[in-house]
Protein backbone atom coordinates (compact mmCIF):
# COMPACT_ATOMS: atom_id res chain seq x y z
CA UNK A 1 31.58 -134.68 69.81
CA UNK A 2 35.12 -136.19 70.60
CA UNK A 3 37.82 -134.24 70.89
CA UNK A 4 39.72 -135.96 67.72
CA UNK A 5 36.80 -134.72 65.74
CA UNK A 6 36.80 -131.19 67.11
CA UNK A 7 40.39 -130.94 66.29
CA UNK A 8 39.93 -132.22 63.19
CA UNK A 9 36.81 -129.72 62.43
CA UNK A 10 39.03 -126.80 64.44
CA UNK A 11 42.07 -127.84 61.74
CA UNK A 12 39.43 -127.56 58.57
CA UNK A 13 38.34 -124.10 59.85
CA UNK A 14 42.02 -123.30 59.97
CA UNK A 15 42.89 -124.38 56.51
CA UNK A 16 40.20 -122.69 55.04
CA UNK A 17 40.82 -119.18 56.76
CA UNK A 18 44.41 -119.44 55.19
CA UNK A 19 42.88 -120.68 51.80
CA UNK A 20 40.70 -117.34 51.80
CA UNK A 21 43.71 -115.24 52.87
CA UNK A 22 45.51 -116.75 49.87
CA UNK A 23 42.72 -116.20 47.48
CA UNK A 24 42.60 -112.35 48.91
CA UNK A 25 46.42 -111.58 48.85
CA UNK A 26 46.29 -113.53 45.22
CA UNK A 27 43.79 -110.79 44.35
CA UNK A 28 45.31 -107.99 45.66
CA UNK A 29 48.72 -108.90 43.66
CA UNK A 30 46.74 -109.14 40.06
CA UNK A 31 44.87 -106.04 40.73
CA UNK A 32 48.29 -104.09 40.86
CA UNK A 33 49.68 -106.36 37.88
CA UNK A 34 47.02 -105.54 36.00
CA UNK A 35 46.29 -102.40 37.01
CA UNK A 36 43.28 -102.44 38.41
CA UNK A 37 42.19 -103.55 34.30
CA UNK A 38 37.76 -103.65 34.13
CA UNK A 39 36.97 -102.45 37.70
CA UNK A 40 39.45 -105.17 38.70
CA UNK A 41 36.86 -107.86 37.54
CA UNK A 42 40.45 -108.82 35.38
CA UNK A 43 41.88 -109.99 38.51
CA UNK A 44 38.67 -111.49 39.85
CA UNK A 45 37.98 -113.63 36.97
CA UNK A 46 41.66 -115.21 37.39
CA UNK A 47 41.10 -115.31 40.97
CA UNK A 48 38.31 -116.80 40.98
CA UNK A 49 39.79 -119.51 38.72
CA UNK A 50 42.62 -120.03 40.30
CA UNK A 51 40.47 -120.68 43.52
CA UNK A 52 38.28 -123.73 41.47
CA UNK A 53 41.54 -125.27 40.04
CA UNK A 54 42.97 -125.62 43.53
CA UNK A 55 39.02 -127.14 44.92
CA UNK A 56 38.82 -129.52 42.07
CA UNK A 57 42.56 -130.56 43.00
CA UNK A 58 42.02 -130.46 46.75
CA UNK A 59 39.00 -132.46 46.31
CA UNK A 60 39.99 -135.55 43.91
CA UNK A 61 39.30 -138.74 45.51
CA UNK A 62 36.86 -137.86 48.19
CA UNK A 63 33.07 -138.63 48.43
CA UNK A 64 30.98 -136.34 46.68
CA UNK A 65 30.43 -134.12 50.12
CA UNK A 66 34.62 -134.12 50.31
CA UNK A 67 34.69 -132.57 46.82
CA UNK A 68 32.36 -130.17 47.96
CA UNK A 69 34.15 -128.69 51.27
CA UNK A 70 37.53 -127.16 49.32
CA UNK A 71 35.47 -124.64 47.60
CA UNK A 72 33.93 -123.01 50.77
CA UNK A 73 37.19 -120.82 50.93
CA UNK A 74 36.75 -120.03 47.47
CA UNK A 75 33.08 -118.87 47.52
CA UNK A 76 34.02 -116.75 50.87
CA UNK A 77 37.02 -115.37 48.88
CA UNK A 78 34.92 -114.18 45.46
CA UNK A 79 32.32 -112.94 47.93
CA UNK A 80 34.63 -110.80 50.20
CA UNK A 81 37.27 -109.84 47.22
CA UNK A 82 33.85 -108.76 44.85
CA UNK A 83 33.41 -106.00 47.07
CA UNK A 84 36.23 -104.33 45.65
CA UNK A 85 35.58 -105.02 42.09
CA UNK A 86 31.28 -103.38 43.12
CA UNK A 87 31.09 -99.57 42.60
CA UNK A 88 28.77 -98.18 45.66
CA UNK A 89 29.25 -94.50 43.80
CA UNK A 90 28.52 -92.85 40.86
CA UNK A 91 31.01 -93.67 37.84
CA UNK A 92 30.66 -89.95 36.57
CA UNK A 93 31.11 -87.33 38.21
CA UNK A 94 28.83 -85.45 40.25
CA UNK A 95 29.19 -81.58 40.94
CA UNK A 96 28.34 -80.25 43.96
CA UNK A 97 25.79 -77.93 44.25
CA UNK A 98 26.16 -74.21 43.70
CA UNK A 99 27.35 -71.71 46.79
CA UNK A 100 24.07 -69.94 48.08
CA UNK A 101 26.15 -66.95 49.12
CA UNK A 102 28.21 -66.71 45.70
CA UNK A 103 27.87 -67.31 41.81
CA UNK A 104 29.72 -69.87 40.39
CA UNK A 105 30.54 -68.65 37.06
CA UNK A 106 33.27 -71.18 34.27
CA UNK A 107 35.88 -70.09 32.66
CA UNK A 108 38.04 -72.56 29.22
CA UNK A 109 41.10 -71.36 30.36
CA UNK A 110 43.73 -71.08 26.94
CA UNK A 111 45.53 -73.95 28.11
CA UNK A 112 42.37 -76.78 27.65
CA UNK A 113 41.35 -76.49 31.79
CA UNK A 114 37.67 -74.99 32.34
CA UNK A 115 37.65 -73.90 35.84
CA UNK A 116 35.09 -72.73 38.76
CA UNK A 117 35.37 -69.44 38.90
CA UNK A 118 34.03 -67.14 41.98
CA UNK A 119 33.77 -63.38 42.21
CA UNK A 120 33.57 -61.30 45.49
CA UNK A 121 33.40 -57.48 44.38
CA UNK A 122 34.41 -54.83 46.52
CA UNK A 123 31.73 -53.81 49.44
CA UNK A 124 30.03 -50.76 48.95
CA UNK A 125 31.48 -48.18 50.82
CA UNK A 126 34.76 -49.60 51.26
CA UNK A 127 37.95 -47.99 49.50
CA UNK A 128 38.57 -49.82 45.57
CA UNK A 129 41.69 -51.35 45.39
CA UNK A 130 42.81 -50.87 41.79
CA UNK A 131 44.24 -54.43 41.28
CA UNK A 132 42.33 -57.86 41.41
CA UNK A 133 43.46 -59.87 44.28
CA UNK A 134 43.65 -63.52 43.23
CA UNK A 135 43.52 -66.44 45.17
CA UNK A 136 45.13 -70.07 45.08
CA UNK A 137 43.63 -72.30 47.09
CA UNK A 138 45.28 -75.42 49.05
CA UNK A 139 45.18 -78.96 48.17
CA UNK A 140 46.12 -79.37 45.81
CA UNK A 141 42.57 -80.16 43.96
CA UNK A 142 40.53 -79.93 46.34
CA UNK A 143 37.06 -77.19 46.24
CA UNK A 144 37.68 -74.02 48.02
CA UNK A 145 35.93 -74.64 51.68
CA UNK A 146 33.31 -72.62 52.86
CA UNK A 147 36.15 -71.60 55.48
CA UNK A 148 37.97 -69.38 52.63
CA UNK A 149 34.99 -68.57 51.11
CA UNK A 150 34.23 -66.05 54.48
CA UNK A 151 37.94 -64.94 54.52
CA UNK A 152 37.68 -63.84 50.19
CA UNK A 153 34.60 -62.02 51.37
CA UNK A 154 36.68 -60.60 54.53
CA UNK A 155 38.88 -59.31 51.86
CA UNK A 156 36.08 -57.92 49.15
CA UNK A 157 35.26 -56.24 52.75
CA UNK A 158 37.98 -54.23 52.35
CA UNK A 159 38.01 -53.44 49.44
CA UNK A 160 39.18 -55.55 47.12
CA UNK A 161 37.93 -57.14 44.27
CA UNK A 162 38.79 -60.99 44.40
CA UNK A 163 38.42 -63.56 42.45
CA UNK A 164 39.41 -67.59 43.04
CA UNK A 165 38.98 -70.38 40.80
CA UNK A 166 39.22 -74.47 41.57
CA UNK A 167 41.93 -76.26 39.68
CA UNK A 168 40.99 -78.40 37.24
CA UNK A 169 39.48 -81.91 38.98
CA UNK A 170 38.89 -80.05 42.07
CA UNK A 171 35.28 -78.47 43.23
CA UNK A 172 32.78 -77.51 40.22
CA UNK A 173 36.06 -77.23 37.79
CA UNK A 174 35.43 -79.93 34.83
CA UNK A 175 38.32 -83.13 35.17
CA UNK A 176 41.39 -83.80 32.69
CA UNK A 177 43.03 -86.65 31.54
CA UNK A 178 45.22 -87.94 35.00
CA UNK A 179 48.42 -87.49 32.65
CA UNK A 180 47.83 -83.37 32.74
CA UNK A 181 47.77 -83.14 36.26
CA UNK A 182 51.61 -81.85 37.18
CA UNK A 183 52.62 -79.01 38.64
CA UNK A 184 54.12 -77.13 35.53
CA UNK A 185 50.25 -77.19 33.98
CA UNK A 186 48.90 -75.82 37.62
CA UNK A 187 51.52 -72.92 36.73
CA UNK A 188 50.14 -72.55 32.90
CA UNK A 189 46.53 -72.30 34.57
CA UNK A 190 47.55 -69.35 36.57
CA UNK A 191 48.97 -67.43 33.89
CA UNK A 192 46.00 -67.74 31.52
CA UNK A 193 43.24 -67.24 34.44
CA UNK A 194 45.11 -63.83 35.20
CA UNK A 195 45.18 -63.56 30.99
CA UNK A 196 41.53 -64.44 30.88
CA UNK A 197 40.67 -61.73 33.50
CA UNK A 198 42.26 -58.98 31.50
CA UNK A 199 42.59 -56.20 34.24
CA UNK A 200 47.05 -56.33 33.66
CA UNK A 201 49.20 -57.78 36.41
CA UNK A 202 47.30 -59.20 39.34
CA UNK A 203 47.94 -59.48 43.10
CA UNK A 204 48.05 -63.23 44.46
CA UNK A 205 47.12 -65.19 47.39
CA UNK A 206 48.85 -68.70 47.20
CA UNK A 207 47.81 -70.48 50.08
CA UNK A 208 49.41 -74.10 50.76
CA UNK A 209 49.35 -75.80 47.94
CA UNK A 210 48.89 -73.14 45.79
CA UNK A 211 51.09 -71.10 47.60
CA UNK A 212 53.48 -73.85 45.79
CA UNK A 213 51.83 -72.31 42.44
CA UNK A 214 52.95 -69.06 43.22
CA UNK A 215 56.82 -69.85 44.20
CA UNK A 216 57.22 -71.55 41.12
CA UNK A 217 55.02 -68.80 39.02
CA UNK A 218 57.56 -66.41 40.46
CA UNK A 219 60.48 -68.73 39.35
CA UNK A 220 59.18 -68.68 35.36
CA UNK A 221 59.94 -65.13 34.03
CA UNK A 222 57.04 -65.28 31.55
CA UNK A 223 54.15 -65.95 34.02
CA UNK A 224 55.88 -63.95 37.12
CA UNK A 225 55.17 -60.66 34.69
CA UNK A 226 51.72 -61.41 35.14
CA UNK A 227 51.68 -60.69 38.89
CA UNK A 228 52.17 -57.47 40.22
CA UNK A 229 52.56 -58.40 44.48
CA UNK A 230 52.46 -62.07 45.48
CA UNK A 231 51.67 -63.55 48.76
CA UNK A 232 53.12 -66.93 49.71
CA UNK A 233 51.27 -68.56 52.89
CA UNK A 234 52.19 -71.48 54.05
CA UNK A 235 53.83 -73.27 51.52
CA UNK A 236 54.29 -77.12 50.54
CA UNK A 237 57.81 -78.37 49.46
CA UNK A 238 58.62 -75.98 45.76
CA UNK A 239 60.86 -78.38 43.66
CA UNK A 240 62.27 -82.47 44.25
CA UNK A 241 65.20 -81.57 46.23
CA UNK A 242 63.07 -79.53 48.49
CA UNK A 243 60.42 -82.13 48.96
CA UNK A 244 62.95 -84.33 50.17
CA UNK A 245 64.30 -82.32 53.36
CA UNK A 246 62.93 -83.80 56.86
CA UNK A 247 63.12 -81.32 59.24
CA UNK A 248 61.02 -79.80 61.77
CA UNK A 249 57.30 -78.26 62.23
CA UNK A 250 56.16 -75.08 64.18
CA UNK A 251 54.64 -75.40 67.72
CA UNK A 252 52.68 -78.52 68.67
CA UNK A 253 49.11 -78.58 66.65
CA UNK A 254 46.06 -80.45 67.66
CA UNK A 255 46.98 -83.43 65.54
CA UNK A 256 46.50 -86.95 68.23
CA UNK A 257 45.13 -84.66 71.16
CA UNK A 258 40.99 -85.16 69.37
CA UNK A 259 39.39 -88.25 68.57
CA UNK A 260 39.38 -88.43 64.69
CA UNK A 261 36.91 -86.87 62.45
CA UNK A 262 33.23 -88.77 62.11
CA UNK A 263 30.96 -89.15 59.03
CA UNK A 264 31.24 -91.42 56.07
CA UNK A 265 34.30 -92.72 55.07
CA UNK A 266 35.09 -93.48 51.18
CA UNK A 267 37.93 -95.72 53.14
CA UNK A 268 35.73 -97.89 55.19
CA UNK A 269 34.67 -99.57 51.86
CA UNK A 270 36.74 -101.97 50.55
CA UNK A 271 37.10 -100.70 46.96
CA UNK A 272 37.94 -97.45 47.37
CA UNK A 273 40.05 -98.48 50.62
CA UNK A 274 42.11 -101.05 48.34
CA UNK A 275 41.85 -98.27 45.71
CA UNK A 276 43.12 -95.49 47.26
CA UNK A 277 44.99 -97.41 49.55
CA UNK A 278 47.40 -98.88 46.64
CA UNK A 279 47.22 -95.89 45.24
CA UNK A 280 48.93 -93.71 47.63
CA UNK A 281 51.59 -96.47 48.31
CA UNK A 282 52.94 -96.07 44.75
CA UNK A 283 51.40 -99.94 43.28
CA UNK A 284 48.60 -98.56 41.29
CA UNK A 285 49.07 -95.36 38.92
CA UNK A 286 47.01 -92.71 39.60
CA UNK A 287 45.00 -93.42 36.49
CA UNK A 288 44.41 -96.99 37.30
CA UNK A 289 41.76 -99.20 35.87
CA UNK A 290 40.44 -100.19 39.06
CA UNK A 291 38.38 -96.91 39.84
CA UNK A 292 37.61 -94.27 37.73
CA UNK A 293 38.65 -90.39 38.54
CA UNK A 294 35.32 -89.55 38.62
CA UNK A 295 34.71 -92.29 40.96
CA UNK A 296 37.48 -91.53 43.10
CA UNK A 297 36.11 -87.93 43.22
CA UNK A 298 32.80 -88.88 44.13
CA UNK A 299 33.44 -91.06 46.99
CA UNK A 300 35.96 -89.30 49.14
CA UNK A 301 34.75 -87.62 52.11
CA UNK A 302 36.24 -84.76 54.59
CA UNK A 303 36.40 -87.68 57.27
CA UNK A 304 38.85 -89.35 55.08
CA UNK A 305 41.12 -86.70 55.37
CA UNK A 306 41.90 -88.43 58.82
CA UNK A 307 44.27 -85.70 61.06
CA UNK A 308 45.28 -83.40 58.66
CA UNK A 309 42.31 -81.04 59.85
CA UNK A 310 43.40 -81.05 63.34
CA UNK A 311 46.79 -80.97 61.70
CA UNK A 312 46.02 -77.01 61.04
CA UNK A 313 45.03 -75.81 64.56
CA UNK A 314 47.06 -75.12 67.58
CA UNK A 315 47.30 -77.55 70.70
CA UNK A 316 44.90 -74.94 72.37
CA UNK A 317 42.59 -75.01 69.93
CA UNK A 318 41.41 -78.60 70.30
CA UNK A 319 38.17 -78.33 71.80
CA UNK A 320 37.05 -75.69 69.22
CA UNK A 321 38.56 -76.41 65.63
CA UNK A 322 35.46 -74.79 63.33
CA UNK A 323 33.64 -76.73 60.73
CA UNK A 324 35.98 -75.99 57.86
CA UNK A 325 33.15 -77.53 55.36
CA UNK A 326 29.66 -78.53 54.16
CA UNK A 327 29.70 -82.30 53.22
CA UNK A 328 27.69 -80.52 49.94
CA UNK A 329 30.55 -78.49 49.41
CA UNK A 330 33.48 -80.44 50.01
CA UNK A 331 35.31 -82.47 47.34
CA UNK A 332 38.90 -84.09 46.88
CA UNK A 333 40.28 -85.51 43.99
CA UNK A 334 42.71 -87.67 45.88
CA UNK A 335 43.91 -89.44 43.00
CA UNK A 336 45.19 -86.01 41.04
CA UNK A 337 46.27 -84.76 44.19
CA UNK A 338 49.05 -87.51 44.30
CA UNK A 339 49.64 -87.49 40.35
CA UNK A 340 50.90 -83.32 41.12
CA UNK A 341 52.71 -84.05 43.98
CA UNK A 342 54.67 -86.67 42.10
CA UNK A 343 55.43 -83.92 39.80
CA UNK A 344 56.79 -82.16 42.55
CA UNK A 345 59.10 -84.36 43.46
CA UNK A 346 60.18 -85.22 40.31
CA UNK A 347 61.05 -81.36 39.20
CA UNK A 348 64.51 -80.44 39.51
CA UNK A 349 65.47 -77.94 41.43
CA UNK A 350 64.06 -73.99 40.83
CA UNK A 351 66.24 -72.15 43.23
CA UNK A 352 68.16 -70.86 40.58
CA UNK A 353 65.25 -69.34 38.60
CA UNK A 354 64.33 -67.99 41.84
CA UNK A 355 66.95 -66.38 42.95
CA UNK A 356 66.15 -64.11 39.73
CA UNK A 357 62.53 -63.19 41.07
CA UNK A 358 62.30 -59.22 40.81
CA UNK A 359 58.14 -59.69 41.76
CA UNK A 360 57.87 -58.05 45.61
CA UNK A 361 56.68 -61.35 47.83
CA UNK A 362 55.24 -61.81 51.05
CA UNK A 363 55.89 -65.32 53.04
CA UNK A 364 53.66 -65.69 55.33
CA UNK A 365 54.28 -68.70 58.27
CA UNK A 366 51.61 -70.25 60.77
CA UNK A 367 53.07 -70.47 64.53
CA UNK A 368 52.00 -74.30 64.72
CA UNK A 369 52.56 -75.02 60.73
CA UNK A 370 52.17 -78.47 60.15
CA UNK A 371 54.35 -78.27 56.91
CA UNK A 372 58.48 -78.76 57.11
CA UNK A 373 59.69 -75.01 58.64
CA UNK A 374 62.51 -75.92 56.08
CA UNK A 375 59.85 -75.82 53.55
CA UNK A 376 59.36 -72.29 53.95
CA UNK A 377 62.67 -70.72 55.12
CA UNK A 378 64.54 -72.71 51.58
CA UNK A 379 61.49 -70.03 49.79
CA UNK A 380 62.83 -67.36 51.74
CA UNK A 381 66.64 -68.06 51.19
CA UNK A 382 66.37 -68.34 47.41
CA UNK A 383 63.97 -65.43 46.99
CA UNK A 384 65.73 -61.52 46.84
CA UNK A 385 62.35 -60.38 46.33
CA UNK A 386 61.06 -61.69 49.61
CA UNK A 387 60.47 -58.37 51.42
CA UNK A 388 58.81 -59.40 55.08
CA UNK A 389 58.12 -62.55 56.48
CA UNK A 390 55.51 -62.88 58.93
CA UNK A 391 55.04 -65.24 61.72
CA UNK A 392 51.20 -65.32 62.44
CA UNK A 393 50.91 -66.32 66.53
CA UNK A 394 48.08 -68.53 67.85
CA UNK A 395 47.43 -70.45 64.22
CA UNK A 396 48.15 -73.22 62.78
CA UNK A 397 48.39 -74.60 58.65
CA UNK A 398 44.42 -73.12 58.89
CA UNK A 399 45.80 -68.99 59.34
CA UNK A 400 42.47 -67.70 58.79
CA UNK A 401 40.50 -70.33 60.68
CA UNK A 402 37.36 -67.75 61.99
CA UNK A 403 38.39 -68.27 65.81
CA UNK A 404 39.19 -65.26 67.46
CA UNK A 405 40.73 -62.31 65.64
CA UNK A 406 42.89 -64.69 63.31
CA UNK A 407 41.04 -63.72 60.10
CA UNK A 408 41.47 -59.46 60.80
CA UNK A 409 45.05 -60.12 61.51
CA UNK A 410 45.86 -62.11 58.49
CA UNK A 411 43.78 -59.89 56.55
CA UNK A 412 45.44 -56.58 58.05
CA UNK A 413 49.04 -58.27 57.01
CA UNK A 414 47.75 -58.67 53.60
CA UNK A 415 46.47 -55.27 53.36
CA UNK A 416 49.50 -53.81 54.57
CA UNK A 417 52.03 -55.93 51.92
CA UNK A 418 49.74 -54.98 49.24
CA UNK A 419 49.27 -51.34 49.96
CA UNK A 420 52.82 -50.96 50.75
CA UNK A 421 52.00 -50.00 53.81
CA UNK A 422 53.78 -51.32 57.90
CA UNK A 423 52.89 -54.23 59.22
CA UNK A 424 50.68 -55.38 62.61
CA UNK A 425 53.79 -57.70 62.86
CA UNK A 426 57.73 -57.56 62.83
CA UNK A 427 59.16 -58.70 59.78
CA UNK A 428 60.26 -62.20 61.43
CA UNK A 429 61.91 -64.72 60.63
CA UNK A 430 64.64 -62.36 58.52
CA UNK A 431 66.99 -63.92 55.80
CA UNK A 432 69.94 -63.34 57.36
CA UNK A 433 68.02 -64.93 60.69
CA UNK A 434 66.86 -68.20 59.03
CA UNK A 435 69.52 -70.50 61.07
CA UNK A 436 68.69 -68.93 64.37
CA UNK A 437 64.49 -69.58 63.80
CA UNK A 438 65.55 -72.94 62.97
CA UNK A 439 67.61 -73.36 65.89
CA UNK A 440 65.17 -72.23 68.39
CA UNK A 441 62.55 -74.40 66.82
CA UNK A 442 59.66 -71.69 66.32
């Protein structure tokens, strides 16, 4: 072969690898202008057109094997962009299985949400505490992990009787419509599961993203009644103007210092990786056409959660972070997840509300949080009610992670808030010491 012809061949290849890249990128655009519309077979269909116009152009005047040659590119592009338009999952949603170590009982909550709901009673032997404890898990709408699951039965351990439900689209609880996720109808769930369970005023355990829940339950006079003691641990950003501070983290956590997380990946397939990918960069609603929630649901896995795991565990810890999870158990609803966030940022600013909390609170902090410190110290300057913070050593986001004694010490702080009772810890950082913590970057 002479080299004119192998340059020649070398330039075809060339001109069809940027004819497929146009054909892709054309895709990608119409699937966010039209949303995603008919499992993006919308934007597809006009792709695919578009490609055969341009061939039939390309190819006018040539022999009948020249015609033929400018719609390569175009069958490689319908064949690599299909992919996205192919469900490889289940288009309704799929439950995981029940617990074996705990019923998993529903509950149609007043406000339209019909949630998971999971009991641990007090142990036998141990001494009753009169009011339910109950807890919010992280996430936001995510299932509780089997992690949690063995610190709520640390807890009924000791007596008390706690019960935890999965927000709507999360775990066993039954979906909504994407428009009801925000953060104001996470707040309306609380109120009616504490309603629902009838025993008065209830003790609560907001954890992350539900520890969000619980600031802004104690910011809304009308549900804050409903709690008698709340616990704040580790929260997320409250309101908008909160959720737009950059500042700084706790001690260094195990994020970078592991390889990431193996297993399946929802990400690693090209629909839900366009999917969720446009998703979470703001050019497809949450509720796009492209994937259903159910979907979406179905085909995330923990490994898709990249470093956020080792995210929760300090530097030391990297050689031992715990299996957080079953891949039975585990479910995210990433899609949701986003949709409340947004709702987050969007709110205006509680502090005011807050600052009118009379409901006794707990903060609790992780020494290697992963979440803004300025997160949790704006929490601590708006609420009076705020009466100890504590500053769990050796954790990270993950405070009762199973290592070591990290679950009896965050258990023993709990115990002691709720039963009025001093503290393993110092009350640290201190309201009036909020600039100083900062400033020595702990």
């Amino acid at each position: 072969m002479s080299l004119s012809v192998s340059l020649r061949l070398i330039g075809r290849l060339i001109l069809a690898l940027l004819a497929v890249m146009g054909l892709a990128g054309l895709f990608l655009v119409l699937i966010v202008l039209t949303d995603g519309a008919r499992f993006g077979l919308a934007a597809w269909l006009t792709t695919l057109g578009a490609g055969i116009i341009a061939a039939l152009w390309r190819g006018r005047g040539h022999t009948w094997r020249g015609r033929l040659w400018p719609f390569a590119p175009v069958i490689a592009a319908a064949v690599l962009t299909a992919s996205v338009c192919v469900p490889t999952v289940p288009t309704t949603r799929q439950y995981p299985p029940d617990l074996p170590f705990v019923a998993t009982k529903h509950w149609s909550l007043s406000t339209g949400s019909r949630v998971a709901v999971y009991r641990y009673p007090p142990a036998a032997g141990a001494p009753r505490r009169p009011t339910p404890l109950v807890y919010l898990h992280g996430g936001p709408v995510r299932s509780i992990s089997v992690l949690d699951h063995r610190f709520l039965l640390l807890l009924a351990g000791q007596g008390y009787d706690v019960y935890a439900y999965e927000h709507p689209g999360g775990g066993r609880s039954d979906l909504l419509a994407m428009e009801q996720y925000t953060i104001s109808r996470s707040v309306r769930d609380l109120a009616a599961f504490i309603d629902r369970l009838d025993k008065g005023p209830a003790d609560v355990l907001g954890f992350s993203a539900g520890a969000i829940v619980l600031t802004r339950v104690l910011a809304t006079p009308d549900t804050a009644a409903r709690v008698h003691r709340a616990i704040i641990a580790e929260p997320g950003p409250m309101d908008g103007p909160t959720a737009l501070i950059s500042g700084q983290q706790g001690r260094p956590s195990v994020r970078g210092l592991t390889p990431g997380p193996t297993g399946a990946q929802a990400t690693r397939i090209p629909r839900y990786a366009v999917a969720l990918g446009l998703i979470q960069l703001g050019l497809l609603p949450p509720d796009t056409g492209l994937i259903t929630q159910a979907e979406g649901v179905n085909a995330f896995k923990a490994a898709d959660l990249g470093s956020d795991t080792a995210s929760a565990y300090c530097a030391p810890d990297a050689g031992r972070i715990p299996t957080e999870d079953t891949a039975a158990n585990f479910s995210f609803n990433a899609a949701a997840s986003l949709r409340i966030q947004q709702t987050i940022k969007d709110s205006p600013s509680i502090a005011p509300e807050l600052s009118r909390s009379r409901t006794p609170a707990m903060l609790m902090i992780a020494e290697c949080s992963s979440q803004m410190r300025q997160w949790q110290t704006t929490i601590l300057a708006a609420d009076p009610a705020i009466e100890r913070t504590q500053y769990m050593p050796g954790v990270g986001h993950r405070m009762w992670n199973g290592l070591d004694g990290n679950n009896e010490r965050a258990a023993a702080v709990i115990t002691a808030f709720l039963q009025g009772e001093t503290s393993p810890l110092r009350n640290y950082p201190t309201r009036a010491g909020i600039s100083a913590f900062l400033r020595d970057h702990r």
